[in-house]
Protein backbone atom coordinates (compact mmCIF):
# COMPACT_ATOMS: atom_id res chain seq x y z
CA UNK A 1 0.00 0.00 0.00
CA UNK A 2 2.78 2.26 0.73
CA UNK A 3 4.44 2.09 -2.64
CA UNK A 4 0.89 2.64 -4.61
CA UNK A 5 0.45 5.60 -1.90
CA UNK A 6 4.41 7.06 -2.68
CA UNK A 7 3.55 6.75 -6.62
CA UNK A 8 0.32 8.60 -6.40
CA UNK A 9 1.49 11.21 -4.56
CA UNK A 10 4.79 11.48 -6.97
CA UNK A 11 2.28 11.88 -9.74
CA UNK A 12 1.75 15.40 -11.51
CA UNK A 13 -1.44 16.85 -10.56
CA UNK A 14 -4.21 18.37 -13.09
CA UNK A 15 -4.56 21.67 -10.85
CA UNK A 16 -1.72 23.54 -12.04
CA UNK A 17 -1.32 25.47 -8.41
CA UNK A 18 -0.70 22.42 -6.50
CA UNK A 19 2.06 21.47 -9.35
CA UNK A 20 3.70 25.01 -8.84
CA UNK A 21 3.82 24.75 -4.97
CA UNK A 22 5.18 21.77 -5.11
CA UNK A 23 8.23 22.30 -7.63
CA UNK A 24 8.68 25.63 -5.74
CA UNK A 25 9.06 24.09 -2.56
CA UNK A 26 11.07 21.49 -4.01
CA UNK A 27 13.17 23.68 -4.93
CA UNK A 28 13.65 26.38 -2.95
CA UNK A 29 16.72 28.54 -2.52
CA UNK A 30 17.64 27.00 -6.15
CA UNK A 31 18.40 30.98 -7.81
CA UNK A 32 18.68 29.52 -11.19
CA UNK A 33 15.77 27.63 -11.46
CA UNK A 34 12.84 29.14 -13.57
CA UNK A 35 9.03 28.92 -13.33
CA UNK A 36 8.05 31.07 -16.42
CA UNK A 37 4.37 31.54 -16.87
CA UNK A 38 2.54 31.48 -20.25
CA UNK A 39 2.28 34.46 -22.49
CA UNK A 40 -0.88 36.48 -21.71
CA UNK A 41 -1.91 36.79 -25.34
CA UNK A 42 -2.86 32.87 -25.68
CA UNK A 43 -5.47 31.15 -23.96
CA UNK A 44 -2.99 28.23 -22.76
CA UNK A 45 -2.97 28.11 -18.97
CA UNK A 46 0.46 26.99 -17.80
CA UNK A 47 3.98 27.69 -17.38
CA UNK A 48 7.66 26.32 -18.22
CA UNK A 49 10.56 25.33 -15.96
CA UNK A 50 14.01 24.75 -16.52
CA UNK A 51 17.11 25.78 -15.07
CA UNK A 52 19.02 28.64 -16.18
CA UNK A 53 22.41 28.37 -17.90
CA UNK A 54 21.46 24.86 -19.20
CA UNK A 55 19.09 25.78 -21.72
CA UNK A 56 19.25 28.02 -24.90
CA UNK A 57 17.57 31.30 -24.12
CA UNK A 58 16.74 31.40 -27.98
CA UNK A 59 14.75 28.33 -28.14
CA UNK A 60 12.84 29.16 -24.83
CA UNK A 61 12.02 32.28 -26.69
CA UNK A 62 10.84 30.20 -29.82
CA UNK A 63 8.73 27.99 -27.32
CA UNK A 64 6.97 31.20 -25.49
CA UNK A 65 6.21 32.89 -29.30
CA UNK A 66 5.11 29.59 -30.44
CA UNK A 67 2.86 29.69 -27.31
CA UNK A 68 1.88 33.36 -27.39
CA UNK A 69 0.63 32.35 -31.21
CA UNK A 70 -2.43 30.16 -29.79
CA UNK A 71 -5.35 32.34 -30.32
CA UNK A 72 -7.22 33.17 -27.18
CA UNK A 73 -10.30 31.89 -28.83
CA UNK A 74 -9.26 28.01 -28.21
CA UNK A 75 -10.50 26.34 -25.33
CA UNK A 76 -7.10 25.17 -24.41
CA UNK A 77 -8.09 22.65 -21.31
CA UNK A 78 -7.69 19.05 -20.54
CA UNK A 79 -7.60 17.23 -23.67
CA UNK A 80 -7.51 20.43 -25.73
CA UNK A 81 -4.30 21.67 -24.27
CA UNK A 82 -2.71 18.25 -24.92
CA UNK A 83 -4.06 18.52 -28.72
CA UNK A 84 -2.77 21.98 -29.03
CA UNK A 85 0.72 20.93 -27.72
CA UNK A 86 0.70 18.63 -29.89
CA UNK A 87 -0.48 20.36 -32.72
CA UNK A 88 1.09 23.59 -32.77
CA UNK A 89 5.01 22.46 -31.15
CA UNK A 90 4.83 19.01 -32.34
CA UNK A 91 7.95 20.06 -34.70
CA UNK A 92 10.07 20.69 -31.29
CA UNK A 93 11.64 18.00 -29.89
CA UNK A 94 8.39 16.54 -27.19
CA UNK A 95 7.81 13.68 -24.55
CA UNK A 96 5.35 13.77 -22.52
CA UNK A 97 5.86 13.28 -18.55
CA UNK A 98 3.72 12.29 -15.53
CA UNK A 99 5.63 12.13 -12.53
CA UNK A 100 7.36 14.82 -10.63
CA UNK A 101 10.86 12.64 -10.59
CA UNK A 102 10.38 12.35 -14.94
CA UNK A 103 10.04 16.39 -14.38
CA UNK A 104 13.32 16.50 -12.10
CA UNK A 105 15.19 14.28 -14.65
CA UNK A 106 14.21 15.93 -17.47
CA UNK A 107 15.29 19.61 -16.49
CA UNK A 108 18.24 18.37 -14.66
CA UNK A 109 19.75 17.20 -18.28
CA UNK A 110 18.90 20.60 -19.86
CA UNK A 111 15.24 20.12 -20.58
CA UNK A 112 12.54 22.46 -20.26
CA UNK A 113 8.89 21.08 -19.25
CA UNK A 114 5.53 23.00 -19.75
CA UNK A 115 2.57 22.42 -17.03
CA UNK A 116 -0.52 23.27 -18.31
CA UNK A 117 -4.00 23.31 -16.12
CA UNK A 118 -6.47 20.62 -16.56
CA UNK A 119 -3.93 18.20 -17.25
CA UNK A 120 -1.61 15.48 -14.87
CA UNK A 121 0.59 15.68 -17.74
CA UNK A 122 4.06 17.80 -18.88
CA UNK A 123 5.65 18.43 -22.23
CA UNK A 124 9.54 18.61 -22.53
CA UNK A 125 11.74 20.31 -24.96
CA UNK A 126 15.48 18.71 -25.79
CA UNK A 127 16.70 22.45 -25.39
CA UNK A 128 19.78 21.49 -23.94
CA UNK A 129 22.51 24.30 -24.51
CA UNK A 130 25.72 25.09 -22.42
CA UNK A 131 29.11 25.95 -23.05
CA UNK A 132 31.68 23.16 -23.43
CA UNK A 133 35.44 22.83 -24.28
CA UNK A 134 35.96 22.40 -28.00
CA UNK A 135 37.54 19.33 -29.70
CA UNK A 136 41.28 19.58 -29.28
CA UNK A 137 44.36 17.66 -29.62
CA UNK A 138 45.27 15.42 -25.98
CA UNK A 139 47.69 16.74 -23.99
CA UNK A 140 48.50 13.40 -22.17
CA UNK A 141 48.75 10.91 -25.35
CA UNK A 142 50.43 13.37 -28.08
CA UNK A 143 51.61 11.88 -31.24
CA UNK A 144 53.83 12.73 -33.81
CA UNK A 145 51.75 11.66 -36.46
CA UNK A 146 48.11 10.63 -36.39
CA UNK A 147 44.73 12.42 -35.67
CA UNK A 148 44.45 15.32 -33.20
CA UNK A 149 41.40 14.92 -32.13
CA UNK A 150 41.30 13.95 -28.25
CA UNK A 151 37.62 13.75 -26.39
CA UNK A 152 35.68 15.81 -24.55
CA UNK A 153 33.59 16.20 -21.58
CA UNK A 154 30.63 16.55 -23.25
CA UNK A 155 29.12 13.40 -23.25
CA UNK A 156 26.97 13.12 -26.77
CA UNK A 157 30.29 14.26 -28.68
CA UNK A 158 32.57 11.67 -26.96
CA UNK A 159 29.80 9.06 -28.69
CA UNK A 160 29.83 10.78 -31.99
CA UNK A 161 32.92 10.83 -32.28
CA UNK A 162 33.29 6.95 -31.78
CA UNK A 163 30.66 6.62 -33.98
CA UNK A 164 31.73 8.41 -36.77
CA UNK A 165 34.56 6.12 -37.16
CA UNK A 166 32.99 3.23 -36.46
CA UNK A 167 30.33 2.95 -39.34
CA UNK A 168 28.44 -0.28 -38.70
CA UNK A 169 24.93 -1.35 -36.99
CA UNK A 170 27.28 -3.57 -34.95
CA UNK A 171 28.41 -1.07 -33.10
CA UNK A 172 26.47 -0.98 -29.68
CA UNK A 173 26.20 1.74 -26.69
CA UNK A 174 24.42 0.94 -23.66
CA UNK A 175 23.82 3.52 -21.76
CA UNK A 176 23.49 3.35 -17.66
CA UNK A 177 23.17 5.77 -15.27
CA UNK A 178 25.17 5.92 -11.71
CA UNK A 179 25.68 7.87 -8.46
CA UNK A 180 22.45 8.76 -6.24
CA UNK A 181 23.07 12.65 -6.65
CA UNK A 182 24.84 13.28 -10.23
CA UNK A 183 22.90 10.72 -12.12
CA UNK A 184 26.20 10.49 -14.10
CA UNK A 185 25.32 9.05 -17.62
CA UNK A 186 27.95 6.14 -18.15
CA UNK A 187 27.88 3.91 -21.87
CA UNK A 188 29.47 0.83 -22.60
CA UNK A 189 30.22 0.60 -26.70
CA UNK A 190 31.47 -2.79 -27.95
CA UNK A 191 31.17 -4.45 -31.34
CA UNK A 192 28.94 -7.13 -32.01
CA UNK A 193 30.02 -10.35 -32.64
CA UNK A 194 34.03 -9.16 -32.11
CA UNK A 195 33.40 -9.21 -27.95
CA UNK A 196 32.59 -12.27 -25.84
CA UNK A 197 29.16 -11.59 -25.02
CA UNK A 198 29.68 -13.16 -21.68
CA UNK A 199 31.92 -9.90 -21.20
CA UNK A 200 29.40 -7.34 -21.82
CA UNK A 201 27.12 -8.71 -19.18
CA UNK A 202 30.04 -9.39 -16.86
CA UNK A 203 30.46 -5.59 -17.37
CA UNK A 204 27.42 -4.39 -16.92
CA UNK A 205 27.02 -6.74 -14.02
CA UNK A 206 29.65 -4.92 -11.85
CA UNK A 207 28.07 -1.31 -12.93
CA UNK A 208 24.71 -2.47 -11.26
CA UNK A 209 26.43 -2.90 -8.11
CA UNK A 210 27.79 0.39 -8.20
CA UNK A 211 25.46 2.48 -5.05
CA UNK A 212 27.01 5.78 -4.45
CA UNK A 213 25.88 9.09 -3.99
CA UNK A 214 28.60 10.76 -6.77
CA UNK A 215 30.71 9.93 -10.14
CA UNK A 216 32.39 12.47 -11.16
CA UNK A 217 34.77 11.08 -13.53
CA UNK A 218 36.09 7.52 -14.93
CA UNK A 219 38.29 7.27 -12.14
CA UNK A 220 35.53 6.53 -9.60
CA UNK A 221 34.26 4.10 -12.23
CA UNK A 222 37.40 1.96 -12.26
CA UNK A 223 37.56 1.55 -8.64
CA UNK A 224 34.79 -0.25 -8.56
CA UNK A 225 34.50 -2.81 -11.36
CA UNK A 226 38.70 -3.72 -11.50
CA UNK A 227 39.49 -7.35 -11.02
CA UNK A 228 42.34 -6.59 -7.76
CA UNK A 229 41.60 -2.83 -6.50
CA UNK A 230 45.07 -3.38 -4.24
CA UNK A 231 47.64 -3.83 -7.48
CA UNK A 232 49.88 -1.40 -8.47
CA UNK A 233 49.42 -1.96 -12.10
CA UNK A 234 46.19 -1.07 -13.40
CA UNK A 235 43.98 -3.35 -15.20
CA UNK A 236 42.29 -0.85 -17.69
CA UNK A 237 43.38 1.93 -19.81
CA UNK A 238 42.35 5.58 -19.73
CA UNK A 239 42.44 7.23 -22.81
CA UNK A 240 41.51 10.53 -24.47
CA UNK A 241 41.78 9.45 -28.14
CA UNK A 242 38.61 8.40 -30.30
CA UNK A 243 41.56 6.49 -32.38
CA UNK A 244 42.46 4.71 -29.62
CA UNK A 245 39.47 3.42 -28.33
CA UNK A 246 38.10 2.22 -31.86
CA UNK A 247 41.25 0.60 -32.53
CA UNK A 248 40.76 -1.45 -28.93
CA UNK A 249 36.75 -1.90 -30.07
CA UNK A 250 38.03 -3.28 -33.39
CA UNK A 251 40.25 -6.40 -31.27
CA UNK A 252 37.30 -7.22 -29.46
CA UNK A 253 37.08 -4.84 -26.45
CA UNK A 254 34.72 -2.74 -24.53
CA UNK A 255 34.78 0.78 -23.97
CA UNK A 256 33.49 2.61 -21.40
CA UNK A 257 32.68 6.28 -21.45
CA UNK A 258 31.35 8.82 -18.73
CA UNK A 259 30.07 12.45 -18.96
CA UNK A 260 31.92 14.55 -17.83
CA UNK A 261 35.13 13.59 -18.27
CA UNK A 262 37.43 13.13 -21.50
CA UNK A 263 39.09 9.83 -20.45
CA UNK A 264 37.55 6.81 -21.46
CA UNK A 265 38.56 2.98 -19.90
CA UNK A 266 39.29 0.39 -22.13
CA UNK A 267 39.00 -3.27 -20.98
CA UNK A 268 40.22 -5.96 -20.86
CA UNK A 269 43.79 -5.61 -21.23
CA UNK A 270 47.37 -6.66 -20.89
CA UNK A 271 50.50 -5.74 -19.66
CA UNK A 272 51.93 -4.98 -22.98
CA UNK A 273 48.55 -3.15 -24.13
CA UNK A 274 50.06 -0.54 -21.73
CA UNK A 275 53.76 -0.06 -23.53
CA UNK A 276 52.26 0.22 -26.83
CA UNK A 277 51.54 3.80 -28.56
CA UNK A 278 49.20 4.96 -30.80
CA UNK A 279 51.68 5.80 -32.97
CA UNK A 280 53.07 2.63 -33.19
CA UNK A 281 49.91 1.84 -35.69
CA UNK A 282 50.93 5.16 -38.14
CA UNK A 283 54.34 4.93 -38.56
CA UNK A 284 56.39 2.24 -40.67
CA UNK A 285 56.28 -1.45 -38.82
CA UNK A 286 60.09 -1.31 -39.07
CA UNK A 287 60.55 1.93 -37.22
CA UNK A 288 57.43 1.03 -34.31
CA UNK A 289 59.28 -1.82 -33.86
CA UNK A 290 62.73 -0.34 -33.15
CA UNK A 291 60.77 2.17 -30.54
CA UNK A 292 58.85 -0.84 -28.80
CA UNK A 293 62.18 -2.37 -28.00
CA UNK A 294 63.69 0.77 -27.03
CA UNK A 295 60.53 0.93 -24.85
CA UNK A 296 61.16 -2.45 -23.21
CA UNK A 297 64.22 -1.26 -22.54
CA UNK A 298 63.56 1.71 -20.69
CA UNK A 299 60.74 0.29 -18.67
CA UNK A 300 63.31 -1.97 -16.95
CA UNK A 301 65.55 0.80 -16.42
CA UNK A 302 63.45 2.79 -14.97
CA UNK A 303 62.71 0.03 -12.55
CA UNK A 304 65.64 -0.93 -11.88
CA UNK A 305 68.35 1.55 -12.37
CA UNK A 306 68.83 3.02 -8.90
CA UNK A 307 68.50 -0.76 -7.71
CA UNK A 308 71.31 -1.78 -9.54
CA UNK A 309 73.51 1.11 -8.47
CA UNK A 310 72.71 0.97 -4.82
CA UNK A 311 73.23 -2.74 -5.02
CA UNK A 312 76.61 -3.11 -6.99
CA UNK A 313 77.72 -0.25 -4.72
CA UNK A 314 76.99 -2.01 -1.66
CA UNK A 315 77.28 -5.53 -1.79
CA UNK A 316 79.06 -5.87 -5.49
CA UNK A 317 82.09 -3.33 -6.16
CA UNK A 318 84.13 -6.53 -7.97
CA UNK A 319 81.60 -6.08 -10.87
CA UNK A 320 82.76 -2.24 -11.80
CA UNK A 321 85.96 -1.95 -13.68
CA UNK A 322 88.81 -0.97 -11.39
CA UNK A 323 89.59 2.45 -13.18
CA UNK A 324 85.19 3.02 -12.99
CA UNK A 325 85.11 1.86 -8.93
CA UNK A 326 88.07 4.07 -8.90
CA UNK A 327 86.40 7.03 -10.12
CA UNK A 328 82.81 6.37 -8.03
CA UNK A 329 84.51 6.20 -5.03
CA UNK A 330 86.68 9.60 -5.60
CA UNK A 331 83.51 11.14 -6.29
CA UNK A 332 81.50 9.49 -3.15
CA UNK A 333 84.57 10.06 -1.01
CA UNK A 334 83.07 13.16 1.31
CA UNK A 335 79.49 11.90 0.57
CA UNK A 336 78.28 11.50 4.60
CA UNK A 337 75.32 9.08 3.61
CA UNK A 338 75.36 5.14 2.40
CA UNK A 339 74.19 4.46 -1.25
CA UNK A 340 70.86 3.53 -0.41
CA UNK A 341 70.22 7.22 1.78
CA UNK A 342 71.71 8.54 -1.03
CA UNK A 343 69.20 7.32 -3.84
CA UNK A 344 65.99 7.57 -1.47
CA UNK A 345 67.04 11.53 -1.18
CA UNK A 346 67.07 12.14 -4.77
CA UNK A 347 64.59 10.18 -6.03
CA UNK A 348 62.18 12.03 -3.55
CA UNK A 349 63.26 15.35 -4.13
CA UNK A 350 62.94 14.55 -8.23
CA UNK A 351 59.62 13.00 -7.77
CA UNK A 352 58.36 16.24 -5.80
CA UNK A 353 60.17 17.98 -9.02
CA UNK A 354 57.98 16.36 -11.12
CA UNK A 355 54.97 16.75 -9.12
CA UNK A 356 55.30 20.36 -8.60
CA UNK A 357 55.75 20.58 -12.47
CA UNK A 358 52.60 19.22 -12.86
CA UNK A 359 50.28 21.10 -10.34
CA UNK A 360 52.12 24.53 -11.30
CA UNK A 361 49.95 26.22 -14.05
CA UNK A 362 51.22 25.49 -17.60
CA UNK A 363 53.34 28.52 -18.49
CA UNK A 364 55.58 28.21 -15.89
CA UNK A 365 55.21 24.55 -14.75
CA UNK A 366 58.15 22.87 -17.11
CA UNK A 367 60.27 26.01 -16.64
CA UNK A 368 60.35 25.34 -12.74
CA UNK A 369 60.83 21.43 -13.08
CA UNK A 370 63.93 22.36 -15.32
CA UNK A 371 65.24 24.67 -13.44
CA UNK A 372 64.75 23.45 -9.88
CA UNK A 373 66.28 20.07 -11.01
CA UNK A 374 69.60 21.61 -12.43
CA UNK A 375 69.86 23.68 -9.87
CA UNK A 376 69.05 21.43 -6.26
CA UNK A 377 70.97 18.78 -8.60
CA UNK A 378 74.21 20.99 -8.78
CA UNK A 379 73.56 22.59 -5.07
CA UNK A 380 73.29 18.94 -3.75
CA UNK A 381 76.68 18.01 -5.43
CA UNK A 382 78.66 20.95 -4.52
CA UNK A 383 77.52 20.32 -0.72
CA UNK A 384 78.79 16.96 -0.65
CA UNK A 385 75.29 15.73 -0.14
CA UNK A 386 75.20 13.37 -2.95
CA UNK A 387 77.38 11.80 -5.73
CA UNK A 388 78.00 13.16 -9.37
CA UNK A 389 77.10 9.42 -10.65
CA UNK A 390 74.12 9.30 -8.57
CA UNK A 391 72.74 12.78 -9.55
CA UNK A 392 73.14 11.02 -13.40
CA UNK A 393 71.19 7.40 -12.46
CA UNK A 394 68.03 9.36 -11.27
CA UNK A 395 68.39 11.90 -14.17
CA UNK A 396 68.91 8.80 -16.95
CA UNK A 397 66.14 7.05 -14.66
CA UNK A 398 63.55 9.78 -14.88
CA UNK A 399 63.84 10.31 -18.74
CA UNK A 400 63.47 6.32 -18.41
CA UNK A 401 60.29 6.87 -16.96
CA UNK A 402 59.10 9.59 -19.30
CA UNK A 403 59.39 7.09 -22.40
CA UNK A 404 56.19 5.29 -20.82
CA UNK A 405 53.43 5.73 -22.95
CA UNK A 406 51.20 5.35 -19.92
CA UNK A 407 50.72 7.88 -17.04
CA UNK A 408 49.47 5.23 -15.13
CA UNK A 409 51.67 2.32 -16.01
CA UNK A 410 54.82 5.30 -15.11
CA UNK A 411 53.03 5.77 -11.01
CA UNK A 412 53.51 2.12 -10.95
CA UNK A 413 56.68 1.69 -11.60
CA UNK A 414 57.49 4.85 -9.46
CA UNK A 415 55.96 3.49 -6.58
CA UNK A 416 57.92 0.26 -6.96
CA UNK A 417 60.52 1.74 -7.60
CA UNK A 418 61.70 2.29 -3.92
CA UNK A 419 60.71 -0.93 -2.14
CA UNK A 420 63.19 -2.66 -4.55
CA UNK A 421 65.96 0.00 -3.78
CA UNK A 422 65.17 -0.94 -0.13
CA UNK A 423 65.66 -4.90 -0.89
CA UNK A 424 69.04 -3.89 -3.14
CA UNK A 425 70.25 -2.33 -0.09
CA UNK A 426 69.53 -4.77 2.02
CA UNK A 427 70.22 -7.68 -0.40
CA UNK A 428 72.38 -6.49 -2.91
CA UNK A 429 71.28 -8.17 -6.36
CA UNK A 430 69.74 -10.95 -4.44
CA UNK A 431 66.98 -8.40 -3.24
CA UNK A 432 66.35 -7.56 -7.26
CA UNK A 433 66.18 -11.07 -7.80
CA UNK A 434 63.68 -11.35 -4.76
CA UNK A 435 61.65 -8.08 -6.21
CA UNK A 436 61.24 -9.50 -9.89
CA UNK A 437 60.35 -12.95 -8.79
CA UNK A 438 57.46 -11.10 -6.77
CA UNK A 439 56.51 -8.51 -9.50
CA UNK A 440 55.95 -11.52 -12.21
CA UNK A 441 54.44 -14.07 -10.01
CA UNK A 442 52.03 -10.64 -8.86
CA UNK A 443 51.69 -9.97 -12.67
CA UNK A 444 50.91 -13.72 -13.76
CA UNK A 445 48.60 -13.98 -11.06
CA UNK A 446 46.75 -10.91 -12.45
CA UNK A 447 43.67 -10.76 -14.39
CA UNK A 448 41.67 -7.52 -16.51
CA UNK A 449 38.17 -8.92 -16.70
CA UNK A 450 39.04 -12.64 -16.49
CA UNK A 451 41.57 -12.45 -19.25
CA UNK A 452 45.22 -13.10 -17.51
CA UNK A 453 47.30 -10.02 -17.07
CA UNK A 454 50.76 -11.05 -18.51
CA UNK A 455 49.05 -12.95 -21.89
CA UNK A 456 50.13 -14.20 -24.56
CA UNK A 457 53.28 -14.66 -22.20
CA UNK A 458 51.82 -16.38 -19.56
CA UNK A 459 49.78 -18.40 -20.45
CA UNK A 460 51.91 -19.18 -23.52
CA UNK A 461 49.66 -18.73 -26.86
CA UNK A 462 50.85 -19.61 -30.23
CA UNK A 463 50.50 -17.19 -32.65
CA UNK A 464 49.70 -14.07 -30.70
CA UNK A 465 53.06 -12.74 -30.40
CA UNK A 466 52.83 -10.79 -33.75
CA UNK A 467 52.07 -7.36 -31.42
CA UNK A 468 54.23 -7.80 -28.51
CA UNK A 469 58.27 -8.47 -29.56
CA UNK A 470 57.08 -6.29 -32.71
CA UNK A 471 54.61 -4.62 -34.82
CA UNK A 472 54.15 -6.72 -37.95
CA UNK A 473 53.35 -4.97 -41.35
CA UNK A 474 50.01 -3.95 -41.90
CA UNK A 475 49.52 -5.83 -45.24
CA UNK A 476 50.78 -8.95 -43.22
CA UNK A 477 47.48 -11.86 -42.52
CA UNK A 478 46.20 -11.08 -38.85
CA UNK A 479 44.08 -12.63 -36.82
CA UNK A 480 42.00 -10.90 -34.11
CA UNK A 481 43.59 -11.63 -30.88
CA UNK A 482 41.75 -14.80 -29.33
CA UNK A 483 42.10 -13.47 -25.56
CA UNK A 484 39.48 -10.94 -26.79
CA UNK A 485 38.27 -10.89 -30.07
CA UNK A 486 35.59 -13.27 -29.89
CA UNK A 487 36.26 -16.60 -31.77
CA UNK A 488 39.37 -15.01 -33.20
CA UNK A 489 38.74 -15.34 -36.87
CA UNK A 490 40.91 -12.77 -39.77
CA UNK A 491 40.83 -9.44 -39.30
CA UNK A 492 41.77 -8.54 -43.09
CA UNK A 493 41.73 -10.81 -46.05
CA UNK A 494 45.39 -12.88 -47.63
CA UNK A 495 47.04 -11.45 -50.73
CA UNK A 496 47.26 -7.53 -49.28
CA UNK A 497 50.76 -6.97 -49.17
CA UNK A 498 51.64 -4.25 -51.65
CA UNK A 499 51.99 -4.76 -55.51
CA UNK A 500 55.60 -5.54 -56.87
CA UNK A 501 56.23 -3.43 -59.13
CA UNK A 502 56.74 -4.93 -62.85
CA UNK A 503 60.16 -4.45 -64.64
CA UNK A 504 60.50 -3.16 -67.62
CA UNK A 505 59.46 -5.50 -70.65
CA UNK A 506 57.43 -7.68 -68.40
């Protein structure tokens, strides 16, 4: 009885009074909302409401002259104010309401609603309007060559823009909506017949259980629906390029995208999904491949590079070259603190560098980072506070880190960064050994979605190691990956590698 009783009394009411007291007190001390009454000149009882600032003042004009054009000779009640509404602003974008929480959505999203007396019904208008941030190129993913458009927080454009690359009635976007107070509109877009469909619903599974009062961006999102909240490494990509996320849609993946906010999450993926670039996919296959390794590279030294120091310094000095250990230890030979003190000091003060340089507005953000790095680096030597050589493993360690194409994959491997030095100094290259072991059983034991973390490593997979060691031709037969591209299958037909030219007199 009491949910019959609750949905009556949520229920618009035909006496158009009782619906204005109502909205009013629902929503007082709210300066921008609007109760606008019709137009003297037509004989339509009623009035609009919207909120100010999320509606185009131009169409609500266009609504009150389309109203004010109702001749005053028209019995506009009941059923006659429903036929005029129908008649005479059918062209505008119309559904009709009946329940004060339809109303509340409805304006909240940047509709307006016309009441009119006589009636337990409302109109609304799609008149939606507010100023957004125009399409421009990402600042966190830039590429040399490739498209420069990035996403945005406007929700609608983020799926147009998916969509316009994506040309086929395969192409699917739920939509969902989360968080008790922002009503945060949230769609999953996946390909039909290229994702497991056991995926989608796993997805969509773990967004029903979402019950909070806020989401405010994709970050709150991911939270919630990752496989192991307490890794380090995360287990789904954020990304603010349309090319990006088609590209992952096109192998079989889901995408995920929230208003609000221009990063959207890809899932699932793998530990090498986060060294790979864009612009791997643009440039020549012989070149991306070159980077990639140079990539692998770096991503172990910036790991492992103060490690290793710390380590060989401590525990290992018969592994330098005499003339080298000769030259370290001139250089360390008025430095008051051990190795590891040593490497924990400037590897704090450069990750507050690079912190700084990133909260500090834009203009003079990289100048500072610059700067203060040269100059605490130089101070810090000439004081006797730290080592020449050190000063040069955290710089060659932090451009290490920069090669990352990843923000999040980089906080990582800066956070693990320090628990190995603290092993290396306590171990030596035992502790490393220790550390990696632990990393790779953590990684193997990882999983994005269900699909393992370290694949097609571990497990082994034949035949999916075309993308990982390198980046084969584009002309070269390809198969979808089988982790997640559902079924596998070819992804473009045999016979595409380019035509040989003829010789002459063939």
């Amino acid at each position: 009885m009491s949910n019959a009783s609750d949905m009556n009394h949520d229920r618009l009411a035909s006496n158009l009074e009782d619906n204005r007291n109502r909205l009013q007190e629902r929503y007082r001390n709210c300066c921008d909302f609007i109760v606008q009454d019709c137009p003297r000149t037509t004989a339509l009882s009623g009035f609009l409401v919207y909120f100010d600032g999320l509606v185009s003042d131009e169409r609500i004009n266009e609504i009150r002259e389309t109203l004010a054009g109702l001749g005053s000779g028209e019995a506009l009640t009941g059923g006659g104010a429903e036929q005029a509404v129908q008649e005479k602003i059918g062209d505008m974008s119309s559904s009709v309401i009946h329940t004060f929480t339809e109303l509340a959505d409805a304006i909240t999203i940047g509709n307006a609603v016309l009441l009119t007396n006589g009636s337990s019904e409302g109109y609304t208008f799609a008149l939606a309007e507010w100023r957004k941030r125009a399409i421009d190129e990402p600042m966190a993913e830039s590429v040399v060559r490739g498209p420069r458009e990035g996403f945005t927080e406007a929700f609608n454009d983020n799926l147009a823009m998916i969509r316009r690359k994506v040309r086929t009635p395969d192409l699917k976007m739920k939509r969902h909506e989360l968080g008790l107070y922002t009503k945060t509109r949230v769609a999953i877009a996946y390909v039909e017949g290229l994702v497991e469909p056991a995926l989608i619903e796993e997805v969509e599974r773990r967004l029903a259980r979402i019950e909070v009062d806020s989401i405010l961006e994709s970050g709150n999102i991911e939270e919630f629906i990752e496989d192991q909240p307490y890794s380090p490494f995360p287990q789904m990509v954020a990304t603010e390029r349309p090319d990006t996320a088609c590209a992952n849609l096109l192998e079989g993946r889901f995408v995920i995208l929230t208003d609000g906010t221009p990063f959207a999450l890809v899932a699932p993926i793998s530990f090498f999904s986060l060294l790979q670039s864009p612009e791997d996919y643009y440039q020549r296959y012989m070149i991306s491949t070159m980077v990639r390794w140079l990539r692998y590279l770096f991503f172990f030294v910036a790991l492992l590079a103060p490690s290793v120091y710390v380590a060989i310094l401590t525990y290992h000095q018969e592994m330098i070259p005499t003339s080298l250990m000769l030259s370290v230890a001139g250089s360390r030979e008025e430095i008051p603190f051990p190795a590891l003190v040593e490497a924990f000091i400037m590897e704090i003060m450069f990750e507050a560098l690079r912190e700084a340089g990133v909260r500090l507005p834009k203009q003079v953000g990289a100048a500072v980072s610059i700067v203060g790095a040269l100059v605490i680096g130089q101070a810090a030597t000439s004081a006797g506070l730290v080592s020449s050589p050190m000063v040069m493993v955290v710089a060659i360690t932090g451009i290490a880190s920069f090669m990352l194409p990843h923000y999040t994959l980089g906080i990582a491997v800066r956070m693990l960064r320090f628990p190995i030095m603290l092993l290396a100094g306590m171990l030596g290259l035992l502790g490393i050994l220790l550390a990696m072991v632990a990393i790779g059983i953590h990684l193997c034991s990882l999983r994005s979605f269900g699909i393992p973390y370290f694949s097609p490593m571990a497990p082994a997979m034949r035949g999916e190691w075309k993308d990982v060691l390198a980046r084969v031709p584009a002309w070269s037969p390809s198969r979808r990956p089988k982790m997640t591209g559902f079924g596998g299958g070819l992804r473009r037909g045999k016979g595409m590698r380019p035509a040989v030219p003829r010789k002459k007199g063939e």
